[in-house]
C-alpha atoms as a PDB file:
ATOM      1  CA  UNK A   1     -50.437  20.946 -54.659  1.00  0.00           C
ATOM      2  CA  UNK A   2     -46.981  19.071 -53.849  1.00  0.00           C
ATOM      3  CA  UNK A   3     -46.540  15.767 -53.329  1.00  0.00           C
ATOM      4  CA  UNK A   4     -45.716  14.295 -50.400  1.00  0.00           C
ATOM      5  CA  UNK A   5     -41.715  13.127 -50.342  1.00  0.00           C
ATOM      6  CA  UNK A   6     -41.868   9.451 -50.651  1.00  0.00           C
ATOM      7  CA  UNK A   7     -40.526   7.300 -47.086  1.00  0.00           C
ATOM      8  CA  UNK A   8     -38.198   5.528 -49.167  1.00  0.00           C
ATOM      9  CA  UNK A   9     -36.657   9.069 -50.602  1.00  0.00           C
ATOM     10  CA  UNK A  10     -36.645  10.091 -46.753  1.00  0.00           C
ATOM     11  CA  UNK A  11     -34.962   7.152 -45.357  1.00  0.00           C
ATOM     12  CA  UNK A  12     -31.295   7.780 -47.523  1.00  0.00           C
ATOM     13  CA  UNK A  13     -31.357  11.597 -46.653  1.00  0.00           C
ATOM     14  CA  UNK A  14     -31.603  11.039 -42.651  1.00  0.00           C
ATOM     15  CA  UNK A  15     -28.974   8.116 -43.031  1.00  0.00           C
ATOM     16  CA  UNK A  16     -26.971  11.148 -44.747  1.00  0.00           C
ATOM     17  CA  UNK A  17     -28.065  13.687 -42.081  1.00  0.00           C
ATOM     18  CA  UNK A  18     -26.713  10.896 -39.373  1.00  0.00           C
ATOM     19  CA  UNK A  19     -23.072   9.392 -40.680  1.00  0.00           C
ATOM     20  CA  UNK A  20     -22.723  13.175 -41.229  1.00  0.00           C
ATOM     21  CA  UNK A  21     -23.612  14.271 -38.039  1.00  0.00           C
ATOM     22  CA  UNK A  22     -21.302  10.881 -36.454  1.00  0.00           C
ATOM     23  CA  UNK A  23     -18.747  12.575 -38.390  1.00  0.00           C
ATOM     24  CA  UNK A  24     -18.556  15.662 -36.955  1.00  0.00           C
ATOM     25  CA  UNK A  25     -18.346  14.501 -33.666  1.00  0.00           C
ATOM     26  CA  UNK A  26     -15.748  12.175 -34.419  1.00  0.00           C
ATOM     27  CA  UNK A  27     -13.416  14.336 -35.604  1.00  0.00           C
ATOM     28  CA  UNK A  28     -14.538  16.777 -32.768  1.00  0.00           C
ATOM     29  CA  UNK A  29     -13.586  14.293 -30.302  1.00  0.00           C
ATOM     30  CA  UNK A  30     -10.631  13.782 -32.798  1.00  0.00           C
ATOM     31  CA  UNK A  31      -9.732  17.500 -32.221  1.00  0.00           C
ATOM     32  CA  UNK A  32     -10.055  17.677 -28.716  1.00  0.00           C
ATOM     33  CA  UNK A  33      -7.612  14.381 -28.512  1.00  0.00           C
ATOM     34  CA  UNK A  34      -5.262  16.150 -30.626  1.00  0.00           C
ATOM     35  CA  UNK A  35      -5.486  19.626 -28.078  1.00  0.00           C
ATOM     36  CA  UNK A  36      -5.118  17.490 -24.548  1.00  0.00           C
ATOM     37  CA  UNK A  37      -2.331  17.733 -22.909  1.00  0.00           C
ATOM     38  CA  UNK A  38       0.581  15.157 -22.012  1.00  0.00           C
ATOM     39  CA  UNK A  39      -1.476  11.455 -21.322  1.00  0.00           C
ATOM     40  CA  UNK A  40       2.095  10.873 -18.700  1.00  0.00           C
ATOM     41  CA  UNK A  41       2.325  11.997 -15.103  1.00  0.00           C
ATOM     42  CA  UNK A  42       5.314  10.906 -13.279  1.00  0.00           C
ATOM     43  CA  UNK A  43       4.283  12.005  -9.401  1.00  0.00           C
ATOM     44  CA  UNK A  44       5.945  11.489  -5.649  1.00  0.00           C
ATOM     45  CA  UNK A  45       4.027  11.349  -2.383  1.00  0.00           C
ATOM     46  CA  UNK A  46       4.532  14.351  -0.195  1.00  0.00           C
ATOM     47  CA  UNK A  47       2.412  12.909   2.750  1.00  0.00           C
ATOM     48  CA  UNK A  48       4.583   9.481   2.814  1.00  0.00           C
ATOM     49  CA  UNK A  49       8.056  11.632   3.278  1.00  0.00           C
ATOM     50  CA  UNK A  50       6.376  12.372   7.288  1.00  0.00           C
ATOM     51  CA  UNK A  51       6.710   8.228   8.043  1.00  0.00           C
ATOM     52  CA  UNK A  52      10.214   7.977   6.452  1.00  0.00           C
ATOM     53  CA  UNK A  53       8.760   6.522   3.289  1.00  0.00           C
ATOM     54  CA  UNK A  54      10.125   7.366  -0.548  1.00  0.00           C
ATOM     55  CA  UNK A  55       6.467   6.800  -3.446  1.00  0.00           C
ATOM     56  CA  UNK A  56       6.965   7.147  -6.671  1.00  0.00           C
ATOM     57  CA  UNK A  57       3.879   6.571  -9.788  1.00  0.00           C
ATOM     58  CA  UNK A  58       3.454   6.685 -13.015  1.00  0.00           C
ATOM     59  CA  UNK A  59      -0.128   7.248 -14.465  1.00  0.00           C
ATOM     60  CA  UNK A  60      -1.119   6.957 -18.494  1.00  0.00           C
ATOM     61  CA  UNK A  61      -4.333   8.197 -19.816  1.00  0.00           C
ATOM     62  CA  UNK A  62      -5.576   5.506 -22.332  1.00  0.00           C
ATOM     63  CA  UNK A  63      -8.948   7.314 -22.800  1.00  0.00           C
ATOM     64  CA  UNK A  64     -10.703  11.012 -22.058  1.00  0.00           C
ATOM     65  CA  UNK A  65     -11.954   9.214 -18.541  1.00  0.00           C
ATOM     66  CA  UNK A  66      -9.478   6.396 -17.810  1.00  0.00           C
ATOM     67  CA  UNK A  67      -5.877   5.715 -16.816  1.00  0.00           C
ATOM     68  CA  UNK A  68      -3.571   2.999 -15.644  1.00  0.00           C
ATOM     69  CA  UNK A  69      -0.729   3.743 -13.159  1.00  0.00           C
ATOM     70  CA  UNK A  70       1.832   1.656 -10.861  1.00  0.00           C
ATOM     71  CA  UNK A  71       3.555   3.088  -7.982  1.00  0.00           C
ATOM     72  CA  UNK A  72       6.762   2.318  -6.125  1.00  0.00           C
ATOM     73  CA  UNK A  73       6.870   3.219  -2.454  1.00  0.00           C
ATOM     74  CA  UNK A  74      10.195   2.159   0.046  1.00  0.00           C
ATOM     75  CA  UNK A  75      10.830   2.772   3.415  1.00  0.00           C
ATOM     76  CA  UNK A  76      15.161   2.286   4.053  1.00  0.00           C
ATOM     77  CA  UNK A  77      16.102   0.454   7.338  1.00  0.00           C
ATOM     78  CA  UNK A  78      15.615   2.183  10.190  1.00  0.00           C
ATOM     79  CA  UNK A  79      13.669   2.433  13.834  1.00  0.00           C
ATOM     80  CA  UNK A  80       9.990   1.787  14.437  1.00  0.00           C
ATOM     81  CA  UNK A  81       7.851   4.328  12.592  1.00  0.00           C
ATOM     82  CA  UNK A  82       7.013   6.920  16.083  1.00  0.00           C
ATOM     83  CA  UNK A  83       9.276   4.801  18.173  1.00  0.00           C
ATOM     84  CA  UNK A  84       9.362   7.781  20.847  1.00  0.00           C
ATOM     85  CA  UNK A  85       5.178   7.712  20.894  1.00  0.00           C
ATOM     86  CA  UNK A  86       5.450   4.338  21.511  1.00  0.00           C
ATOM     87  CA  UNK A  87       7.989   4.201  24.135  1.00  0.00           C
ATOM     88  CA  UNK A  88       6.358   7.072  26.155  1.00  0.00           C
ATOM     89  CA  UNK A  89       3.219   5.465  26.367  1.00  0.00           C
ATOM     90  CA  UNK A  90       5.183   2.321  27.191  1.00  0.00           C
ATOM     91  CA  UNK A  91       6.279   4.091  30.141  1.00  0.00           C
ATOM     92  CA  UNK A  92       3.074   6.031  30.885  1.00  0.00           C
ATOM     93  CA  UNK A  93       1.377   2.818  31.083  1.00  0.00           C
ATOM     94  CA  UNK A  94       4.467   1.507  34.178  1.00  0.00           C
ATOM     95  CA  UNK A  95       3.200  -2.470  33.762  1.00  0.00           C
ATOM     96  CA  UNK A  96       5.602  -4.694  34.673  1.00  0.00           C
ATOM     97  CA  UNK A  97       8.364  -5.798  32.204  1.00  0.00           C
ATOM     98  CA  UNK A  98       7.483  -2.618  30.465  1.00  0.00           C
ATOM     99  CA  UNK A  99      11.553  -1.867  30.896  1.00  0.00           C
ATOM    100  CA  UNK A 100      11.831  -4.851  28.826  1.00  0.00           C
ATOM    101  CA  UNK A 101       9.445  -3.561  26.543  1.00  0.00           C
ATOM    102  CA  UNK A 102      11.014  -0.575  26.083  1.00  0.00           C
ATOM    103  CA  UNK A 103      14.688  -2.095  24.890  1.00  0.00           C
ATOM    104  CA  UNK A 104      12.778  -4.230  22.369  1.00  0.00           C
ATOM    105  CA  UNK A 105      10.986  -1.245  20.819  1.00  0.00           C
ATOM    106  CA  UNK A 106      14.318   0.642  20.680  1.00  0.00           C
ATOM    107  CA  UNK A 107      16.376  -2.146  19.224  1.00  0.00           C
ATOM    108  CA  UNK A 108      13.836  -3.582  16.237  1.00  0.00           C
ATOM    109  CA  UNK A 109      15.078  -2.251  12.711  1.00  0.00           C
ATOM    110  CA  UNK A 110      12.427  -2.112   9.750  1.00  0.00           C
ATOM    111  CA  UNK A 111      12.486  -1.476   5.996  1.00  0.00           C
ATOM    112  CA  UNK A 112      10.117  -2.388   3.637  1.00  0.00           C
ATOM    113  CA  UNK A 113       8.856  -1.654   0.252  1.00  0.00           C
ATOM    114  CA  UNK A 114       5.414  -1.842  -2.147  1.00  0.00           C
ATOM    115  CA  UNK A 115       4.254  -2.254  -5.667  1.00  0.00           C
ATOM    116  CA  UNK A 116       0.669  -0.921  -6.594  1.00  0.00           C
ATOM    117  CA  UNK A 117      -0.423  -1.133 -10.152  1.00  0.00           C
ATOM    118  CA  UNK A 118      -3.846   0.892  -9.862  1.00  0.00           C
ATOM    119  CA  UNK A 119      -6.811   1.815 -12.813  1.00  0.00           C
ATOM    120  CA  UNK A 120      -8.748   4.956 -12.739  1.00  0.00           C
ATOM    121  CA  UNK A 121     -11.856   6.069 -13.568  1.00  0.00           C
ATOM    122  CA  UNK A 122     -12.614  10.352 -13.864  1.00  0.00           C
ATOM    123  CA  UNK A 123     -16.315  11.164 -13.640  1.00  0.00           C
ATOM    124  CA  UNK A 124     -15.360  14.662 -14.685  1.00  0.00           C
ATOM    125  CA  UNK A 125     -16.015  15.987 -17.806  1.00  0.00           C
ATOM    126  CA  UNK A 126     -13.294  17.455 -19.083  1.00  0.00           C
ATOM    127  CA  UNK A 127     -11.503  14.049 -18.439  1.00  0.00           C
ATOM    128  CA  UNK A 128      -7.939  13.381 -19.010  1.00  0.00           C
ATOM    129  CA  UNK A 129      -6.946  13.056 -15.319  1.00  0.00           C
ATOM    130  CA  UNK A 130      -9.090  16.343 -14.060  1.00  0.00           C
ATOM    131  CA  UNK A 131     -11.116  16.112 -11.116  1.00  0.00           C
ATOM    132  CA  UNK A 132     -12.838  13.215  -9.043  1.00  0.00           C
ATOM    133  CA  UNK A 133     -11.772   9.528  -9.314  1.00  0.00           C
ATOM    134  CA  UNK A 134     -12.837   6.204  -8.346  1.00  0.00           C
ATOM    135  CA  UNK A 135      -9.642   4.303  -8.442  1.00  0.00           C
ATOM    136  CA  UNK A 136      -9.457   0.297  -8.347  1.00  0.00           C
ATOM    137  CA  UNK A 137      -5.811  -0.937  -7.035  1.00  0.00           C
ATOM    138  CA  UNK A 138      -3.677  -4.065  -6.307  1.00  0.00           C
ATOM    139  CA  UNK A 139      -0.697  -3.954  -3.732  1.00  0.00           C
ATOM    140  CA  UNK A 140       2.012  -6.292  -3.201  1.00  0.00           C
ATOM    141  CA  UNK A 141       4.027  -5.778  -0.285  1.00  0.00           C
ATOM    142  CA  UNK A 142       7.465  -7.112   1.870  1.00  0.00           C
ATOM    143  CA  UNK A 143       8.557  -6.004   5.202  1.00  0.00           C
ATOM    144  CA  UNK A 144      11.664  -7.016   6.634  1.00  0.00           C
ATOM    145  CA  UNK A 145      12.064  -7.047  10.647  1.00  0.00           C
ATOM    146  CA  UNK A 146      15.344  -7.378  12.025  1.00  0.00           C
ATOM    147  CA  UNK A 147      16.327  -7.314  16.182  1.00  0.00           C
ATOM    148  CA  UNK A 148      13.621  -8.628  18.004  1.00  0.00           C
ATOM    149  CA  UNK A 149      15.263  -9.143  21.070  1.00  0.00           C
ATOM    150  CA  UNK A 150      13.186 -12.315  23.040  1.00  0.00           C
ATOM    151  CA  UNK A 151      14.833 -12.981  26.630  1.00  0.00           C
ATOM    152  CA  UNK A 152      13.982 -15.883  28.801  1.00  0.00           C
ATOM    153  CA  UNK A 153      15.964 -17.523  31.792  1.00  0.00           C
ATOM    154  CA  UNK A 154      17.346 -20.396  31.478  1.00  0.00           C
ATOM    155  CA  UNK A 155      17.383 -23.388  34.492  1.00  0.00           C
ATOM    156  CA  UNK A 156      20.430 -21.537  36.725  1.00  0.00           C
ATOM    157  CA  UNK A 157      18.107 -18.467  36.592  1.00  0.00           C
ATOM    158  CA  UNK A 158      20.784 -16.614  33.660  1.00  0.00           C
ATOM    159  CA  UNK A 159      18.623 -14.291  31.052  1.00  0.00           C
ATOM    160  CA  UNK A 160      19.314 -15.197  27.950  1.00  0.00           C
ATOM    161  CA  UNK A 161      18.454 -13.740  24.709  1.00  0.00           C
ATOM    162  CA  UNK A 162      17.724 -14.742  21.069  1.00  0.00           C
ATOM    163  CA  UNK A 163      17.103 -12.430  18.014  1.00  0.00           C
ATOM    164  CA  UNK A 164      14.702 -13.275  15.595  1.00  0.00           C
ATOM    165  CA  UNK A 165      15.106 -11.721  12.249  1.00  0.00           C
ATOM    166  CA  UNK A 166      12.529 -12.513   8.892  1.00  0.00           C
ATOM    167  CA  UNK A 167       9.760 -10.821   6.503  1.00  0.00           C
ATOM    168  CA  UNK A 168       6.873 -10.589   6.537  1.00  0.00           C
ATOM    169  CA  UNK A 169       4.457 -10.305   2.706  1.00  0.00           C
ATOM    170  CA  UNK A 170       1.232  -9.343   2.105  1.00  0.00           C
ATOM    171  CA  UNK A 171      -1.009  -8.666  -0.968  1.00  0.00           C
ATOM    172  CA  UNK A 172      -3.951  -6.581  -0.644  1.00  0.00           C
ATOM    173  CA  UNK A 173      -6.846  -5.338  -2.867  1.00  0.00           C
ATOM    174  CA  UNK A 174      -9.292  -2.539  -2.735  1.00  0.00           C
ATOM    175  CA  UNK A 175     -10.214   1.145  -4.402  1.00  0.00           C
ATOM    176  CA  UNK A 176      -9.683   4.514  -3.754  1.00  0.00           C
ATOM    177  CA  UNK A 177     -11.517   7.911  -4.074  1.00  0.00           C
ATOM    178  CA  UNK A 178      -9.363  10.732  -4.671  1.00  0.00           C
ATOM    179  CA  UNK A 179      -9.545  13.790  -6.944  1.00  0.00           C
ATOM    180  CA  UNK A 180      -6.980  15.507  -9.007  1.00  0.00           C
ATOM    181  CA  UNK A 181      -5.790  19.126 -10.435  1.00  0.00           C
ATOM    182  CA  UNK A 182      -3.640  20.863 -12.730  1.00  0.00           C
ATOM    183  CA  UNK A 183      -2.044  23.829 -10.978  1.00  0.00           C
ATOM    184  CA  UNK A 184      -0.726  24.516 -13.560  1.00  0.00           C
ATOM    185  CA  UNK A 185      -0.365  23.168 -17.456  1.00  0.00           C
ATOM    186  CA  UNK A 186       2.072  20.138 -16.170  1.00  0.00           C
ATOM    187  CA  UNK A 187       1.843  20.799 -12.712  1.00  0.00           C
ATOM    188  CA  UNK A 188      -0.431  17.758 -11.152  1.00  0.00           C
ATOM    189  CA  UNK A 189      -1.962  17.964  -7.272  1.00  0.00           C
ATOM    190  CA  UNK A 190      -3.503  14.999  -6.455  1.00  0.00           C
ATOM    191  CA  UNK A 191      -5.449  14.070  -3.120  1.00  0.00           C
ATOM    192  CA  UNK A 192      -6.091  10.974  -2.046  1.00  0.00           C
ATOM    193  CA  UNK A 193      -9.239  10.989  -0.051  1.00  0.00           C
ATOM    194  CA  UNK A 194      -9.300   7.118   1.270  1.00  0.00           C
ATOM    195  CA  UNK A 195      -8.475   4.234  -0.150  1.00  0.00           C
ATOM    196  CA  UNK A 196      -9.067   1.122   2.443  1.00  0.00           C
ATOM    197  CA  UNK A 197      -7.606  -2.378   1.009  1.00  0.00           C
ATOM    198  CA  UNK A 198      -8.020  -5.849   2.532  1.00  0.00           C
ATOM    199  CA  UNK A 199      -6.208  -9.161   1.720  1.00  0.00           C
ATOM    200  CA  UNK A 200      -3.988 -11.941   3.554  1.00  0.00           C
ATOM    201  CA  UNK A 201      -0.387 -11.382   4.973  1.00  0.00           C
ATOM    202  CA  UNK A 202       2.096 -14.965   5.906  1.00  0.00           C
ATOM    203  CA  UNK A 203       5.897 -14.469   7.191  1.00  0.00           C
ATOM    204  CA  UNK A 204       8.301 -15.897   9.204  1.00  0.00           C
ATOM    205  CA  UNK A 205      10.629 -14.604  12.032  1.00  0.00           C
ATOM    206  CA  UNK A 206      13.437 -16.949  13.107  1.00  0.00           C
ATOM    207  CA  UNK A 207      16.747 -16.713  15.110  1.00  0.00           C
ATOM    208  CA  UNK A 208      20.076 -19.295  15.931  1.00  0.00           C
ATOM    209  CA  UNK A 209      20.738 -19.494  20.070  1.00  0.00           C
ATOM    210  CA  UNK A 210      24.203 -18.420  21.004  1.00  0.00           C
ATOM    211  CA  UNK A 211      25.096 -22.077  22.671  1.00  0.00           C
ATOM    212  CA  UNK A 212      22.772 -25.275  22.526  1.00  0.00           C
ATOM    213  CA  UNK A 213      19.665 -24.805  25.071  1.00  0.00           C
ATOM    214  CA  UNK A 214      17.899 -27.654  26.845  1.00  0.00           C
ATOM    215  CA  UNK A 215      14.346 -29.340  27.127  1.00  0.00           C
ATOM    216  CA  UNK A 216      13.329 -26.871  29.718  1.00  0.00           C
ATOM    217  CA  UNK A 217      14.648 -23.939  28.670  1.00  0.00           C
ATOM    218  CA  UNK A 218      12.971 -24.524  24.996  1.00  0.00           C
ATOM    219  CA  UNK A 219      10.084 -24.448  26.921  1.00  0.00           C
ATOM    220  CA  UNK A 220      10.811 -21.334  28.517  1.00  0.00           C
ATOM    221  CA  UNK A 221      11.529 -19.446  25.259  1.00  0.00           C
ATOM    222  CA  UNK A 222       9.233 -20.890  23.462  1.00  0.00           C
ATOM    223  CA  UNK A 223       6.604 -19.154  26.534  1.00  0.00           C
ATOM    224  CA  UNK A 224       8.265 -15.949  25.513  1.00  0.00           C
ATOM    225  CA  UNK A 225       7.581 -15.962  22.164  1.00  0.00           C
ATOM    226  CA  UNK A 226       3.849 -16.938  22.821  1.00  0.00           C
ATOM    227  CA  UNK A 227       3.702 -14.133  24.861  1.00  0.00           C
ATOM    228  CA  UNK A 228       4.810 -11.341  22.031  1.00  0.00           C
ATOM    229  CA  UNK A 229       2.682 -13.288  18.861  1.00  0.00           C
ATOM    230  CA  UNK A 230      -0.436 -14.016  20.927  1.00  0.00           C
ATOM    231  CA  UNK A 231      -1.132 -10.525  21.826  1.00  0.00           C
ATOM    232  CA  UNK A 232      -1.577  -9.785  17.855  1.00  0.00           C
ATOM    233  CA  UNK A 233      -5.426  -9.879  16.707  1.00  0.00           C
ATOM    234  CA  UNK A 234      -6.685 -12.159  14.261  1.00  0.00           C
ATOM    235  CA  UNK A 235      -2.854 -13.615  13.360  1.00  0.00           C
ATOM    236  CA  UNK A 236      -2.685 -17.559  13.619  1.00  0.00           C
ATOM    237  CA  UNK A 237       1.057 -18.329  14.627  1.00  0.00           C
ATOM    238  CA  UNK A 238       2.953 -21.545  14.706  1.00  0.00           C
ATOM    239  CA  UNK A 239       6.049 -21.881  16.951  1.00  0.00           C
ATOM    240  CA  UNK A 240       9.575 -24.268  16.278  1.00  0.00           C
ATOM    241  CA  UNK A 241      11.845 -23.989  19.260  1.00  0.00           C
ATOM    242  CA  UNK A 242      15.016 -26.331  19.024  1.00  0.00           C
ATOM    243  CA  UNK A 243      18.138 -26.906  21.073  1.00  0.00           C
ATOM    244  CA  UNK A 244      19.795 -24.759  18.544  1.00  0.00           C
ATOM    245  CA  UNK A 245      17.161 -22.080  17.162  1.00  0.00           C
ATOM    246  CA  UNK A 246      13.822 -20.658  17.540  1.00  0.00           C
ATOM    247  CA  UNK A 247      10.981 -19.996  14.714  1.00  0.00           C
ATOM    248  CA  UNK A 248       7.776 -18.417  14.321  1.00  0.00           C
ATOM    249  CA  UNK A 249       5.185 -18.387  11.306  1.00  0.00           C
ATOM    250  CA  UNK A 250       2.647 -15.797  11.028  1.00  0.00           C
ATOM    251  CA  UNK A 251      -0.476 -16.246   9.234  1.00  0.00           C
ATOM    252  CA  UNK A 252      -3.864 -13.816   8.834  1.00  0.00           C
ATOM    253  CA  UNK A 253      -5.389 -11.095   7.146  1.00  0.00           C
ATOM    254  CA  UNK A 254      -4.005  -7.760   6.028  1.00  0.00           C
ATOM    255  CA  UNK A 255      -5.767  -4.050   6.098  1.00  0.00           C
ATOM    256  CA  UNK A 256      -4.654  -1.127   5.093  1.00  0.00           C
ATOM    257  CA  UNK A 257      -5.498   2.369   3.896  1.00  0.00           C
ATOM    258  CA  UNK A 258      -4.053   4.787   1.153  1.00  0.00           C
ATOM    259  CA  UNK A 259      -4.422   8.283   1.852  1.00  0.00           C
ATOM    260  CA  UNK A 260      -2.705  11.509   1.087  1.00  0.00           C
ATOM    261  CA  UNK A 261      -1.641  14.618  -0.971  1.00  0.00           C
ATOM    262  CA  UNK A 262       1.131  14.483  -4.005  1.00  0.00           C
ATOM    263  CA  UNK A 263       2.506  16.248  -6.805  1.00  0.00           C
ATOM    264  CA  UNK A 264       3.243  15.718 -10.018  1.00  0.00           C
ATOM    265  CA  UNK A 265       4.659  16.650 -13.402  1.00  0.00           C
ATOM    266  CA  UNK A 266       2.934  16.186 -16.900  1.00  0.00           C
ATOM    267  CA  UNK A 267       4.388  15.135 -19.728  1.00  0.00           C
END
């Protein structure tokens, strides 16, 4: 009859059996490293091109199930994003000063631009920027306002107008769920699915008067201005009118949401 292996024989051979079998899936995971594709995507947004806006990211694989990215997104100078909805409900609605309204939509120029460095997180198994995301983001912000045309009358009854010019910042944090494919071996299609982000916003808006303006017609502007800033939710506002210029600081929080469909290139 055979003896029984001894435990202390067993214990080296099922260490061996286990660095062996570590091993293996090392290099297997090795391998597989080795056999992915590019870890760069360099992509643009195709949904942000519809409001006049020009995104740009970058996104790096640093492991089979997580990247980091930054994006770049600018809008150049130009008229109120759906200025022509706006005005036409403007004049649907007929309220009075609405013709006022109406000029100050027309005449207010914006640009702005946005920095969003972003990590990711694939729950997909094949990894390596396939499939469904959870994505965790930071977004810095500036938007620059220029032409907002504020009349008021002045004691002989003469309108008068001053135009307040200034940015406006805001920096915003949040996360995104979105899901990604290759169309092809470097061809990248990503959808974002939402991507809410919450945070504060401050700027200031501030304009010279054409000739020096007195006691009571201060006061008049500076009823003007309330009028415009007041009517914005949840934004605290501080007003400066002088005999020479006019001011306004904006303070509150800042919402947002990502959403949309690009395309990319892998590399």
């Amino acid at each position: 009859m055979t003896n029984p292996t001894p435990p202390r024989v067993l214990l080296p051979i099922l260490a061996c059996l286990l660095l062996t079998t570590v091993a293996k899936a090392q290099d297997t995971d090795r391998d597989e490293d080795e056999k992915a594709p590019g870890r760069n995507i360099f992509r643009t947004n195709l949904t942000s091109l519809a409001f006049r806006n020009y995104e740009f990211q970058y996104e790096r694989m640093v492991a089979r199930r997580t990247s980091i990215g930054i994006s770049y997104r600018t809008m150049p100078s130009g008229s109120v994003i759906f200025k022509d909805m706006i005005i036409q409900a403007i004049d649907d609605a007929g309220t009075p000063g609405s013709v006022d309204t109406r000029r100050e939509v027309e005449s207010i120029r914006m640009q702005n631009y946005a920095i969003t460095p972003e990590v990711r997180f694939y729950a997909g198994k094949k990894g390596y920027g396939h499939g469904f995301y959870l994505s965790l983001f930071f977004r810095h912000a500036s938007h620059t306002i220029d032409n907002i045309s504020v009349d008021y009358n002045d004691n002989a009854g003469v309108s008068r107008t001053v135009t307040l010019t200034g940015k406006l910042t805001s920096n915003t944090g949040g996360f995104m769920l979105g899901s990604q494919w290759m169309i092809a071996r470097r061809v990248a299609f990503d959808w974002w699915i939402v991507g809410p982000h919450f945070g504060a916003g401050t700027g200031t808006l501030s304009g010279r008067t054409s000739s020096p303006i007195s006691s009571a017609d201060q006061n008049s502007l500076r009823t003007e201005i309330a009028d415009i800033v007041n009517g914005i939710p949840f934004i605290q506002n501080t007003i400066n009118v002088d005999a020479n210029s006019a001011s306004v600081s904006l303070t509150g929080p800042w919402a947002g949401v990502r959403a949309g469909f690009s395309l990319g290139i892998r590399l």
